[in-house]
PDB file of N, CA and C in Angstrom:
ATOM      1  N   UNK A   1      -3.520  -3.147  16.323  1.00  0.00           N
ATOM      2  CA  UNK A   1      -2.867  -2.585  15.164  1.00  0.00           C
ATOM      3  C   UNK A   1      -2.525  -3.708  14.199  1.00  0.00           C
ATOM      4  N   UNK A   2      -2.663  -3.308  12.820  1.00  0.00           N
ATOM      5  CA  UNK A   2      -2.242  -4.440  12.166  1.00  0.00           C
ATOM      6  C   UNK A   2      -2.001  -3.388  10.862  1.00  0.00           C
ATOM      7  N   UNK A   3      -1.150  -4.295   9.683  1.00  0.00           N
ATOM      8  CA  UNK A   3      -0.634  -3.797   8.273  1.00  0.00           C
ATOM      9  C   UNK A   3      -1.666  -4.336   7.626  1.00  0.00           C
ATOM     10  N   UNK A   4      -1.747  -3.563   6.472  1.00  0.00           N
ATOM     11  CA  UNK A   4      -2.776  -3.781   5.586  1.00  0.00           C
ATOM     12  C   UNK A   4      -1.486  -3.520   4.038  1.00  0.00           C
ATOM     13  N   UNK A   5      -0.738  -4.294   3.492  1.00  0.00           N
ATOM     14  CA  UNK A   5       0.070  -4.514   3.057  1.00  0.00           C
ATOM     15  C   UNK A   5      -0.498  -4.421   1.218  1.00  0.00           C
ATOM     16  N   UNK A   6      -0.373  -3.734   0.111  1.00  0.00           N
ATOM     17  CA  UNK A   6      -0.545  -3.723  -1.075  1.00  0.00           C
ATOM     18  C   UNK A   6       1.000  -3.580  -1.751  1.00  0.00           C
ATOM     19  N   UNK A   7       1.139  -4.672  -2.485  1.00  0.00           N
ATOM     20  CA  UNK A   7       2.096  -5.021  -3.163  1.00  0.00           C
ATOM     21  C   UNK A   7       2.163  -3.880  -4.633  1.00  0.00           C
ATOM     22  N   UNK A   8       2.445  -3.363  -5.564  1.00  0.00           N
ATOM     23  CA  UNK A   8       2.054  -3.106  -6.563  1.00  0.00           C
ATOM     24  C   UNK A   8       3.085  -3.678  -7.908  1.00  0.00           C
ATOM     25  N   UNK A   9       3.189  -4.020  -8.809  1.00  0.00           N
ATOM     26  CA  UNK A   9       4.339  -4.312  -9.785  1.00  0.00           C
ATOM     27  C   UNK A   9       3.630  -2.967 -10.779  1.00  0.00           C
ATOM     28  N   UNK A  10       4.626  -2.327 -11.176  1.00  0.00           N
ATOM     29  CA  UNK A  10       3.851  -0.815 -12.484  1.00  0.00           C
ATOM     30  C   UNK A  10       4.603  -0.761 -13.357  1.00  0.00           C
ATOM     31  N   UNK A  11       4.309  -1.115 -14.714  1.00  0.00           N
ATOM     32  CA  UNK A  11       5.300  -1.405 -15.920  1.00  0.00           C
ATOM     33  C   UNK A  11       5.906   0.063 -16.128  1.00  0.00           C
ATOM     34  N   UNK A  12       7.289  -0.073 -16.567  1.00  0.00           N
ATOM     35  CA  UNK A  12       8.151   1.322 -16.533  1.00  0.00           C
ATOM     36  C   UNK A  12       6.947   2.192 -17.609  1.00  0.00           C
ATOM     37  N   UNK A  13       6.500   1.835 -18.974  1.00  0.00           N
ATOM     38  CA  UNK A  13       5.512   2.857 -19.183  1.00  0.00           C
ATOM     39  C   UNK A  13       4.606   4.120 -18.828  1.00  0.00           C
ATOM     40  N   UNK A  14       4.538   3.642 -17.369  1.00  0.00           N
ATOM     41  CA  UNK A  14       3.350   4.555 -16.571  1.00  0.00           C
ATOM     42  C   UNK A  14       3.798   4.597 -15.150  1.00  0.00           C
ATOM     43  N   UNK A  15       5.279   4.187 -14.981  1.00  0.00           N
ATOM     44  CA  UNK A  15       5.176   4.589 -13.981  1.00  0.00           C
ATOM     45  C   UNK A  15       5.393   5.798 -13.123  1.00  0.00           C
ATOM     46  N   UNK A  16       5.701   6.870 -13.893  1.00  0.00           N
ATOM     47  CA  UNK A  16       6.061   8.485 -13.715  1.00  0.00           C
ATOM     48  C   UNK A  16       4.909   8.659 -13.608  1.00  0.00           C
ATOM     49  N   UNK A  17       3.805   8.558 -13.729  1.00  0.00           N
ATOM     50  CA  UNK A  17       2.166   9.104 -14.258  1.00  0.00           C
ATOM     51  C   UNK A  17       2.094   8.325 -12.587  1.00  0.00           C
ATOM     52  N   UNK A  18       2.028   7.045 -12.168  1.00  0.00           N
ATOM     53  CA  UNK A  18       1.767   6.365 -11.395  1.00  0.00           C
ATOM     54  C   UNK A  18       1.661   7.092  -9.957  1.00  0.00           C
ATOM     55  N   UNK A  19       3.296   7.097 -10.370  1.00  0.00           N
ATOM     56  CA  UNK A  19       3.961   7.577  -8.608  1.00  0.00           C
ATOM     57  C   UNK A  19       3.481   8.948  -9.071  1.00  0.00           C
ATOM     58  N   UNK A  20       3.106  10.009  -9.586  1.00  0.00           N
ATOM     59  CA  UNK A  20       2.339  10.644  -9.413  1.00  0.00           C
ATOM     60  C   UNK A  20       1.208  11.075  -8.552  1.00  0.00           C
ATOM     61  N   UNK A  21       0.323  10.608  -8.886  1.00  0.00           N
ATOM     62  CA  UNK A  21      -0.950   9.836  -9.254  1.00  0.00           C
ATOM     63  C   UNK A  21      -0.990   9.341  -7.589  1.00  0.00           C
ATOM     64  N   UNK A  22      -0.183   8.500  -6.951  1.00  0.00           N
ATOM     65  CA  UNK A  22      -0.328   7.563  -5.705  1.00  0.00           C
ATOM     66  C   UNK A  22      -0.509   8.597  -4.470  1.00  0.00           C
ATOM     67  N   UNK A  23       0.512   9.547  -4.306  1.00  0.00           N
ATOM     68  CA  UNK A  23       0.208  10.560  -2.935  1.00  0.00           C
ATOM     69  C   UNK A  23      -1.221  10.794  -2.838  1.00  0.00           C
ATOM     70  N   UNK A  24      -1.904  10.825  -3.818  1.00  0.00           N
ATOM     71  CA  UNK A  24      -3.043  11.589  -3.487  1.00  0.00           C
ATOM     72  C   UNK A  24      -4.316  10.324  -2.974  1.00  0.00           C
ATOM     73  N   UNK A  25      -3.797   9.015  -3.724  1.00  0.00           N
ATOM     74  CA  UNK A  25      -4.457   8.050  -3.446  1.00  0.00           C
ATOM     75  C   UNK A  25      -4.323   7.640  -1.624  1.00  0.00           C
ATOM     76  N   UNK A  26      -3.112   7.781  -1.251  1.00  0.00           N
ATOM     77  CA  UNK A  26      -2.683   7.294   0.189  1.00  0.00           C
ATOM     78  C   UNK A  26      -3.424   8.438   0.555  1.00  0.00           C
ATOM     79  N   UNK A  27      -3.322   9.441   0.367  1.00  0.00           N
ATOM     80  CA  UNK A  27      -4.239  10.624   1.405  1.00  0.00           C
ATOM     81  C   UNK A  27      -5.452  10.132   1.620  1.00  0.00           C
ATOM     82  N   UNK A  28      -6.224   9.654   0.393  1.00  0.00           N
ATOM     83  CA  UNK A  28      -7.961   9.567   0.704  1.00  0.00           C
ATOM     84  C   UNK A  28      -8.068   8.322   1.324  1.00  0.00           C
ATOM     85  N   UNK A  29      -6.711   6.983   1.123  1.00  0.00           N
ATOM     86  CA  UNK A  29      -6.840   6.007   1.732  1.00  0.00           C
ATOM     87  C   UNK A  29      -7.106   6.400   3.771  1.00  0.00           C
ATOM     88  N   UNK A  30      -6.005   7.442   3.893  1.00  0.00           N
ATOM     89  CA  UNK A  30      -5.885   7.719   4.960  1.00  0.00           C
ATOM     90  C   UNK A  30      -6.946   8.677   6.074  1.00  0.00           C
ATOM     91  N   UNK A  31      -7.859   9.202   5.496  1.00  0.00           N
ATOM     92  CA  UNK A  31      -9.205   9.659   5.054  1.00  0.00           C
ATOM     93  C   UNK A  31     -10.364   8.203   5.902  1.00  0.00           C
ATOM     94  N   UNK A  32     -10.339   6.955   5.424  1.00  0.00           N
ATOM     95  CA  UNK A  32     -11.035   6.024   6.142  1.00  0.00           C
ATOM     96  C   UNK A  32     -10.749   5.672   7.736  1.00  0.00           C
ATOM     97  N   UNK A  33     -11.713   5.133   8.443  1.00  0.00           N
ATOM     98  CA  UNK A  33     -11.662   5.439  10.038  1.00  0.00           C
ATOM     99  C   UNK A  33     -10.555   4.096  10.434  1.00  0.00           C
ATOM    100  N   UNK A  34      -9.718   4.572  11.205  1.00  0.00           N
ATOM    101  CA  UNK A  34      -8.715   3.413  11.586  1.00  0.00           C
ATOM    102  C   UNK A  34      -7.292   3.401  10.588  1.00  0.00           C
ATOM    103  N   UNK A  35      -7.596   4.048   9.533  1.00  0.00           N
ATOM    104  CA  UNK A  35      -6.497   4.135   8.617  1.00  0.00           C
ATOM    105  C   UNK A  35      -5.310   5.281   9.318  1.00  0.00           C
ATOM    106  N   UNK A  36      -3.900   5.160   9.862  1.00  0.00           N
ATOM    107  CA  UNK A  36      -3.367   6.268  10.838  1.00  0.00           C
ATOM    108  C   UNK A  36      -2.231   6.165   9.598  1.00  0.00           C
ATOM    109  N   UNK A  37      -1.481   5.571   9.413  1.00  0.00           N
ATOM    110  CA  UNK A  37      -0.108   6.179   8.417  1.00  0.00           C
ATOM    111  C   UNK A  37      -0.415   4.953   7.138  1.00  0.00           C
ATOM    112  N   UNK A  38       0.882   5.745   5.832  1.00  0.00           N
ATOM    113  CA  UNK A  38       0.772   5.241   5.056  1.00  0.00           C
ATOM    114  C   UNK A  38       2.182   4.938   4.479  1.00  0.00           C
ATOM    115  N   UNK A  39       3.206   4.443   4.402  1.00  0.00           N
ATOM    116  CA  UNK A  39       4.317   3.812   4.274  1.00  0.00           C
ATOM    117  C   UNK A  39       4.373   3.773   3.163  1.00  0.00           C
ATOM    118  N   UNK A  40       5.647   3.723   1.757  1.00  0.00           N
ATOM    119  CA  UNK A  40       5.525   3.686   0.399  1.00  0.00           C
ATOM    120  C   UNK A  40       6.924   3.313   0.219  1.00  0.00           C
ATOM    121  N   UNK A  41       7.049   2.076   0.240  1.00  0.00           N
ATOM    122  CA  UNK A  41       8.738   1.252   0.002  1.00  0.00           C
ATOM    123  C   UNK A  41       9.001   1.205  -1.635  1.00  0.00           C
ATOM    124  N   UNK A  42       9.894   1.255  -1.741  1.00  0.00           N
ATOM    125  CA  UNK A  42      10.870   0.922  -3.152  1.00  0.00           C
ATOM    126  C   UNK A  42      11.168  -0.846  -3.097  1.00  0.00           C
ATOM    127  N   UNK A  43      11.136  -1.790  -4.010  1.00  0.00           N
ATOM    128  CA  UNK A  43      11.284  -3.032  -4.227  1.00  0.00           C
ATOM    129  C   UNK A  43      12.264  -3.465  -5.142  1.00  0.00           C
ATOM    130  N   UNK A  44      13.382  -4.170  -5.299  1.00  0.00           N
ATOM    131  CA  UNK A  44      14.159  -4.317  -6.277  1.00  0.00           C
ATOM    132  C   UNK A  44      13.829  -5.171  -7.362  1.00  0.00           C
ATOM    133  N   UNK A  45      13.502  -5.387  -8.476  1.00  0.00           N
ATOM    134  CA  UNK A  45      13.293  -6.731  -9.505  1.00  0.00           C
ATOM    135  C   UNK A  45      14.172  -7.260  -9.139  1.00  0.00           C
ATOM    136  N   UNK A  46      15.866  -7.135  -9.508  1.00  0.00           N
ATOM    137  CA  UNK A  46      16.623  -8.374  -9.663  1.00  0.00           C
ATOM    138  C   UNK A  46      16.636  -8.919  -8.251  1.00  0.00           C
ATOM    139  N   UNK A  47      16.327  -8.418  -7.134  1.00  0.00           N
ATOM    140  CA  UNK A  47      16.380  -9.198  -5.805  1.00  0.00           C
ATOM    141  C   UNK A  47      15.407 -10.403  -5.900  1.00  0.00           C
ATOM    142  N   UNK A  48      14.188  -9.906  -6.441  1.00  0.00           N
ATOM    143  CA  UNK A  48      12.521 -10.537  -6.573  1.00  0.00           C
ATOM    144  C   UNK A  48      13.061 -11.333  -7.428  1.00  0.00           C
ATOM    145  N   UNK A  49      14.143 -11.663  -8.323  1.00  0.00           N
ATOM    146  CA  UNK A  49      14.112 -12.186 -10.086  1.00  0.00           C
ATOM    147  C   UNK A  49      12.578 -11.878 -10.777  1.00  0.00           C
ATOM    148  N   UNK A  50      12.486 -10.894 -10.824  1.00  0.00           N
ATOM    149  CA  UNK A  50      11.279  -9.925 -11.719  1.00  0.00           C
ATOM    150  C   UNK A  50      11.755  -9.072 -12.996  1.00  0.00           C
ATOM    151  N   UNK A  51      10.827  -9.445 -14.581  1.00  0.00           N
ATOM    152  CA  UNK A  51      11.534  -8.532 -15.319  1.00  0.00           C
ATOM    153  C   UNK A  51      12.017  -6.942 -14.827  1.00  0.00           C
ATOM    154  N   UNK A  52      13.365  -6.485 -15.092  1.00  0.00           N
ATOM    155  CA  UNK A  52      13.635  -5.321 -14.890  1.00  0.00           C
ATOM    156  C   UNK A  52      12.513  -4.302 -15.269  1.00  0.00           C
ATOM    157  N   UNK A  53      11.776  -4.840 -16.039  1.00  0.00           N
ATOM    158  CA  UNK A  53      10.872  -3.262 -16.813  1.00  0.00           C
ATOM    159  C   UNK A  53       9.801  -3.147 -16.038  1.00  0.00           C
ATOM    160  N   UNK A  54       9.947  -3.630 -14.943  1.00  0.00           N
ATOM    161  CA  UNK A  54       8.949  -3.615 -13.865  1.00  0.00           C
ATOM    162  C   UNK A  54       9.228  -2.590 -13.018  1.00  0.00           C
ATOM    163  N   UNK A  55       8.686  -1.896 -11.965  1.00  0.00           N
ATOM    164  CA  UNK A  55       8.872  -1.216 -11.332  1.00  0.00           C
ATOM    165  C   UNK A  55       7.911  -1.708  -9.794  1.00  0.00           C
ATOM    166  N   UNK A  56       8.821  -1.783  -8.857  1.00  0.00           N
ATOM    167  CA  UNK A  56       8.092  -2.673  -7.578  1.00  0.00           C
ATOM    168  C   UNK A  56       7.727  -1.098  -6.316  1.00  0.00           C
ATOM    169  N   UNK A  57       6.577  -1.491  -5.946  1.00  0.00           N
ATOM    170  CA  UNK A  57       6.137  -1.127  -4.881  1.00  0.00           C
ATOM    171  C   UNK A  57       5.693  -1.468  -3.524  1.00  0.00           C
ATOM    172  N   UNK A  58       5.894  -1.421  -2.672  1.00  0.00           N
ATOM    173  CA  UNK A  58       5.286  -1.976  -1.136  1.00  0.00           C
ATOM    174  C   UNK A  58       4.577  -0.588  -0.532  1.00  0.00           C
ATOM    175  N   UNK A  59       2.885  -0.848  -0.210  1.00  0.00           N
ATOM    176  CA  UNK A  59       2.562   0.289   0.688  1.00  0.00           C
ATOM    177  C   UNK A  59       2.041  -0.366   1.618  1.00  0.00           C
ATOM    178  N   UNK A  60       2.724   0.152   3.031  1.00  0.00           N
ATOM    179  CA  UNK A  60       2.017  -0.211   4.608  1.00  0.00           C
ATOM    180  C   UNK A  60       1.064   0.724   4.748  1.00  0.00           C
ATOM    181  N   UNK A  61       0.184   0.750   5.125  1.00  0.00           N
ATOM    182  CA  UNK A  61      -1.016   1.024   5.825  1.00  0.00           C
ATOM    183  C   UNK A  61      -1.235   0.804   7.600  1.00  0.00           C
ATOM    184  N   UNK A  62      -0.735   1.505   8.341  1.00  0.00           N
ATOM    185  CA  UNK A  62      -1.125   1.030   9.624  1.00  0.00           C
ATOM    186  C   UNK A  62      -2.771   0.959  10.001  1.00  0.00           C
ATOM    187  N   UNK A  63      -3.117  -0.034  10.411  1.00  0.00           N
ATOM    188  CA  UNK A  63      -4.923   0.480  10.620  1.00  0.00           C
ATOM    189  C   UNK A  63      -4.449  -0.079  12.195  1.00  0.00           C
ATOM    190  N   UNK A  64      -6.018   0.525  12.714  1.00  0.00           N
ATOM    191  CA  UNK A  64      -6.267   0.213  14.177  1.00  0.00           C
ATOM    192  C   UNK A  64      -6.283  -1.025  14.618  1.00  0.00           C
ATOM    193  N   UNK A  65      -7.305  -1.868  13.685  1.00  0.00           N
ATOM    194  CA  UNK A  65      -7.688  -3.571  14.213  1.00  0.00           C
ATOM    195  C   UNK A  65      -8.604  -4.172  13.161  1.00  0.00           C
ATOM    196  N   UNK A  66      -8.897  -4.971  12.944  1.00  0.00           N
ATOM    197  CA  UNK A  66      -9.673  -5.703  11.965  1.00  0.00           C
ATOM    198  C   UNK A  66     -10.807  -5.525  11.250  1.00  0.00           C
ATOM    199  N   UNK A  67     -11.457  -4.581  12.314  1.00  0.00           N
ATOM    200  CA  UNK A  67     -12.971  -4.269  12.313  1.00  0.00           C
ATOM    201  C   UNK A  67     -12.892  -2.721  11.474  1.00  0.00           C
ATOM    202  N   UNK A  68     -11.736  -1.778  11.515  1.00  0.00           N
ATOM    203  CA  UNK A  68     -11.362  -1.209  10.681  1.00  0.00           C
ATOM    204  C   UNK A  68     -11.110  -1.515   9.322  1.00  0.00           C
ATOM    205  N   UNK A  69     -10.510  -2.330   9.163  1.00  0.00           N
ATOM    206  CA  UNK A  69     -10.023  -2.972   7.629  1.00  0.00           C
ATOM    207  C   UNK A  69     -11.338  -3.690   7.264  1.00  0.00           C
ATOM    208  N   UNK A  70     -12.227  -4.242   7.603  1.00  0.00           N
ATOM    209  CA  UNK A  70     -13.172  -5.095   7.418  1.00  0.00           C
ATOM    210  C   UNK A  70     -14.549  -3.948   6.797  1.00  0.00           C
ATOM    211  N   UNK A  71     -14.213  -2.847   7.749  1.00  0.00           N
ATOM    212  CA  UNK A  71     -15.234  -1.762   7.195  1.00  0.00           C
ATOM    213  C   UNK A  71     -14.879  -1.214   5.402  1.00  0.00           C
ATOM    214  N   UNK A  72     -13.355  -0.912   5.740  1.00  0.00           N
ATOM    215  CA  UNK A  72     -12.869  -0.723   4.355  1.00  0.00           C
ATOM    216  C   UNK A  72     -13.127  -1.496   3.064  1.00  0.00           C
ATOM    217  N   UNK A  73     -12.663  -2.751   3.544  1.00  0.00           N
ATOM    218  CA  UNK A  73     -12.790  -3.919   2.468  1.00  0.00           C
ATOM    219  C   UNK A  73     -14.741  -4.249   2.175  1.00  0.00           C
ATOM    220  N   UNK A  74     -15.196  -4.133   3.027  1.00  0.00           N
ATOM    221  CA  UNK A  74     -16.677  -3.862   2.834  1.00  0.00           C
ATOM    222  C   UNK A  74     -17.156  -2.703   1.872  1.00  0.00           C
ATOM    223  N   UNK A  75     -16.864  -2.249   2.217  1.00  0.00           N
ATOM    224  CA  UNK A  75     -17.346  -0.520   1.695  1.00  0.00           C
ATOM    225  C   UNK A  75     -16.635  -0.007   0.427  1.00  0.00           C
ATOM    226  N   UNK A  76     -15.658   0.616   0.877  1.00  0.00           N
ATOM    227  CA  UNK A  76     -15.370   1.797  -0.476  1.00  0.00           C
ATOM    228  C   UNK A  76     -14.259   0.810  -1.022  1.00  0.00           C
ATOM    229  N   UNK A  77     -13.463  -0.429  -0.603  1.00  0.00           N
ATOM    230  CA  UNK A  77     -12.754  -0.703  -1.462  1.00  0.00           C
ATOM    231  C   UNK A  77     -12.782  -0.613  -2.726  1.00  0.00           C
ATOM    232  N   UNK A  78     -13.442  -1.720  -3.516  1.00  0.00           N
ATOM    233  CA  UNK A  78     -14.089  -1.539  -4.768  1.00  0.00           C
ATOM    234  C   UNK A  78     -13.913  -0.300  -5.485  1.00  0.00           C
ATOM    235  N   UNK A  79     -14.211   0.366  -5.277  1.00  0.00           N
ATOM    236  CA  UNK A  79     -14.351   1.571  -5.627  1.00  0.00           C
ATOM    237  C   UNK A  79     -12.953   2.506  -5.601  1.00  0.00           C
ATOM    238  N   UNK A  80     -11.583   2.689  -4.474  1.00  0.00           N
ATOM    239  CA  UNK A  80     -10.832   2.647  -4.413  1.00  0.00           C
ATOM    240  C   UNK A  80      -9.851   1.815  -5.865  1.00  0.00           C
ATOM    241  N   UNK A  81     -10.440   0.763  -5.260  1.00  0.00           N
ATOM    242  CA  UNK A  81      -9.163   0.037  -6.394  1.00  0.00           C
ATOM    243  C   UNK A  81      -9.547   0.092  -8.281  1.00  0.00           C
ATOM    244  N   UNK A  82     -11.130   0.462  -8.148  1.00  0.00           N
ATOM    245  CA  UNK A  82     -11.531   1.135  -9.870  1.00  0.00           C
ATOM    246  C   UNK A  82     -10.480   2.367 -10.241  1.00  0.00           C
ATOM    247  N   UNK A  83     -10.640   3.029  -9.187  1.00  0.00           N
ATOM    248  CA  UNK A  83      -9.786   4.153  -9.606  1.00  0.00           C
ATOM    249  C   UNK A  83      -8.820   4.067 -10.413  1.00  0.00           C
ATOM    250  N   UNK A  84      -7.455   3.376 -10.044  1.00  0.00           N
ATOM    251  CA  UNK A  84      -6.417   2.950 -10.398  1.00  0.00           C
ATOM    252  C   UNK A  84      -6.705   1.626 -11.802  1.00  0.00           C
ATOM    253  N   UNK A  85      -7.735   1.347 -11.452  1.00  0.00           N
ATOM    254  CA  UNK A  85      -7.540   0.607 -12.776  1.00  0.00           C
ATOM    255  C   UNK A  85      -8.362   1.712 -14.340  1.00  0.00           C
ATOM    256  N   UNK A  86      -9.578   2.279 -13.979  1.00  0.00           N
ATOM    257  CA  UNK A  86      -9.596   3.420 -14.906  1.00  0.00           C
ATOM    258  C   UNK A  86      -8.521   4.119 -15.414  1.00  0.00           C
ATOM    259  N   UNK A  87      -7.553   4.134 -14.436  1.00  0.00           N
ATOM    260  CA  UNK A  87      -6.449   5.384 -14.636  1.00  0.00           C
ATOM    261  C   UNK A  87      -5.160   4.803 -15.694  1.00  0.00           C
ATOM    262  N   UNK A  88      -4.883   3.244 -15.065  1.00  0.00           N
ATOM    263  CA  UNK A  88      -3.712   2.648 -15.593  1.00  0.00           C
ATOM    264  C   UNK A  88      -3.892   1.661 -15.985  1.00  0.00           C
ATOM    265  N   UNK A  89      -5.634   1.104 -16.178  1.00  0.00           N
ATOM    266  CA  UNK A  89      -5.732  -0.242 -17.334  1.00  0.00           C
ATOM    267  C   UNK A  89      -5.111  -1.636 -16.593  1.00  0.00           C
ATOM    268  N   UNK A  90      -4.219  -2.090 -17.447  1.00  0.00           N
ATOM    269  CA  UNK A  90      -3.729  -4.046 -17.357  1.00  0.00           C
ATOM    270  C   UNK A  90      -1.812  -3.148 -17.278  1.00  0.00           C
ATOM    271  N   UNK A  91      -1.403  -1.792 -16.625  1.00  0.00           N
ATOM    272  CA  UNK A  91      -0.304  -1.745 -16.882  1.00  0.00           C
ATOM    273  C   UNK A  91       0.497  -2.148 -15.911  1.00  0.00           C
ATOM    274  N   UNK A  92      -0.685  -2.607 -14.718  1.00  0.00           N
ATOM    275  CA  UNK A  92      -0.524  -2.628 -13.079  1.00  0.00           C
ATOM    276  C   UNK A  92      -0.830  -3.864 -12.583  1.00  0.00           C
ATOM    277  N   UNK A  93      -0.275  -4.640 -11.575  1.00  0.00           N
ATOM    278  CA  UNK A  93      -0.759  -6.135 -11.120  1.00  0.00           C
ATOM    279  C   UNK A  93      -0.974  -4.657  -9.279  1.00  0.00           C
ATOM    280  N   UNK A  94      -1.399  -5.554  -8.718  1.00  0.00           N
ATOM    281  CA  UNK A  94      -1.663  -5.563  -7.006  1.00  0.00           C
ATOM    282  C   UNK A  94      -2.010  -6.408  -6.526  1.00  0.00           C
ATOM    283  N   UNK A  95      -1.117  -6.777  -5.587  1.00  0.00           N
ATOM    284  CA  UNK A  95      -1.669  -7.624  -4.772  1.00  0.00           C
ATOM    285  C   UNK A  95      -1.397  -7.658  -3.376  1.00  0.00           C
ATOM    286  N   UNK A  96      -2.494  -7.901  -2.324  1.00  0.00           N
ATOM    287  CA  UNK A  96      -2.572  -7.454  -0.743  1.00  0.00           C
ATOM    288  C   UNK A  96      -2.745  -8.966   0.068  1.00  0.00           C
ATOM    289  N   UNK A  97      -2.039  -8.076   1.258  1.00  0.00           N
ATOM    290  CA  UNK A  97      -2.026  -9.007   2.502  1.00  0.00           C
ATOM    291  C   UNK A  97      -2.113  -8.375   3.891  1.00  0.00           C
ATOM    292  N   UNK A  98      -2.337  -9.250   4.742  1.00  0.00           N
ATOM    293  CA  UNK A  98      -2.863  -8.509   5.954  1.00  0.00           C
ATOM    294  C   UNK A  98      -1.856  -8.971   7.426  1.00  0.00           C
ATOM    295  N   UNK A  99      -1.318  -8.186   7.889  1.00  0.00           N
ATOM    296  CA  UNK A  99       0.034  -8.910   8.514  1.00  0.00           C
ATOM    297  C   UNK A  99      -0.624  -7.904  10.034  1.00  0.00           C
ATOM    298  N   UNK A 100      -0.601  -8.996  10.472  1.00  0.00           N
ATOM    299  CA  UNK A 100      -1.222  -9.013  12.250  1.00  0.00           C
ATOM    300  C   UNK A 100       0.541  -9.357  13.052  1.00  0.00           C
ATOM    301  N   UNK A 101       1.132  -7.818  14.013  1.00  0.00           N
ATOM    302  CA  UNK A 101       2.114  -8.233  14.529  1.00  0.00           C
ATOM    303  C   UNK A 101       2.274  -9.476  15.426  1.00  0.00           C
ATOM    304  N   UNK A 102       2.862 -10.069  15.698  1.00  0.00           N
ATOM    305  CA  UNK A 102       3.093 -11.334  17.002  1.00  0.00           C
ATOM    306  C   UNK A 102       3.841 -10.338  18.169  1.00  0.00           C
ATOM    307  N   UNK A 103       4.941  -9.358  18.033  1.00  0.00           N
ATOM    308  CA  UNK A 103       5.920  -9.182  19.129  1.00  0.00           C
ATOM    309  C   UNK A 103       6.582  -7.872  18.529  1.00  0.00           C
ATOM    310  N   UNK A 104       7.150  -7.407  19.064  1.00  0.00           N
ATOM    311  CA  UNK A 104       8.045  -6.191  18.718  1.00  0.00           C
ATOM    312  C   UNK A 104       9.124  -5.805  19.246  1.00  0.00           C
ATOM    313  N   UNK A 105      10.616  -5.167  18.804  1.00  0.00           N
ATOM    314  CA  UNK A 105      11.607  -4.838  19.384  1.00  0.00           C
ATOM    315  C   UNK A 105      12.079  -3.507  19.024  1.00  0.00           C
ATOM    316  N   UNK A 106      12.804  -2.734  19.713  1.00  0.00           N
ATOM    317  CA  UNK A 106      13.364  -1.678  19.070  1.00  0.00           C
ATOM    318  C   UNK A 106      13.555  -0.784  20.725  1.00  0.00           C
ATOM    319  N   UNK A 107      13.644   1.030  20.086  1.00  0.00           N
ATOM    320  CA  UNK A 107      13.777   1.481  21.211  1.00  0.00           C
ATOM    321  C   UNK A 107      12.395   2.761  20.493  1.00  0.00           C
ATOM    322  N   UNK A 108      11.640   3.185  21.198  1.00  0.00           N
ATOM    323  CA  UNK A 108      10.682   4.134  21.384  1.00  0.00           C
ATOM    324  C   UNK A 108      11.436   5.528  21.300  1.00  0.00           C
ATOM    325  N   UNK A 109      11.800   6.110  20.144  1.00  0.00           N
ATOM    326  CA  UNK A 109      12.600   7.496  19.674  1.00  0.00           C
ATOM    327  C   UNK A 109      11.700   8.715  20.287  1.00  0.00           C
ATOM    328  N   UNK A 110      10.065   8.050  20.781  1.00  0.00           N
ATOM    329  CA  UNK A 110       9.374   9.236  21.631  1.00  0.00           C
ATOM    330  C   UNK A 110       9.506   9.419  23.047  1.00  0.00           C
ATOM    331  N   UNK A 111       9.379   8.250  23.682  1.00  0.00           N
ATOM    332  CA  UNK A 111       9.781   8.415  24.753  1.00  0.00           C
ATOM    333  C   UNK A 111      11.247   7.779  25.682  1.00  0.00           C
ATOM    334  N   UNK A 112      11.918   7.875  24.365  1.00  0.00           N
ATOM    335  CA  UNK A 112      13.419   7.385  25.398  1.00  0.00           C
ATOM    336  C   UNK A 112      14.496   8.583  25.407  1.00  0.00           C
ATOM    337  N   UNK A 113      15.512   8.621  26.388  1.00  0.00           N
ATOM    338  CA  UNK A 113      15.788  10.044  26.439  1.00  0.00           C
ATOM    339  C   UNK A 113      17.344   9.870  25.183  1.00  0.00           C
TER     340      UNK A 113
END
């Protein structure tokens, strides 16, 4: 398992149209083989020191393993990420990273009583 991590910054202009616009994108993301959930965080500017007229995004992507993401980034990416730029132009930065866990803690809410 690993994150497949897309940053987004979306100028307040477009970003009602945006977050719109995104559910439907995570669905077809989720649509590719190995792609299992899709995560959609809120980001603060003044935490980041980022102009306020920004609007911050974080989306996780859980995929299976590498060879999953590698098919993606091969294949339909490109094409994926035209979308969003047809749609919203220079109003949008993105930028991705790929975060491979080391360890994990917590308690299992499925199987603990």
């Amino acid at each position: 398992m690993l994150i497949y991590e897309v940053n987004l910054e979306v100028n307040e202009s477009v970003k009602f149209k945006y977050a719109g616009w995104l559910p439907s994108h995570l669905e077809k993301m989720l649509k590719f083989r190995g792609f299992r959930h899709a995560y959609w965080f809120y980001r603060d500017p003044q935490i980041e020191n980022l102009a306020e007229d920004l609007t911050l995004w974080t989306i996780h992507y859980i995929v299976d393993d590498i060879g999953c993401l590698n098919e993606y980034l091969q294949g339909p990416a490109k094409e994926m990420r035209q979308e969003s730029i047809d749609l919203f132009g220079n109003q949008f930065k993105a930028t991705r990273r790929i975060l491979t866990p080391l360890a994990g803690a917590g308690i299992d809410t499925e199987t603990s009583p």
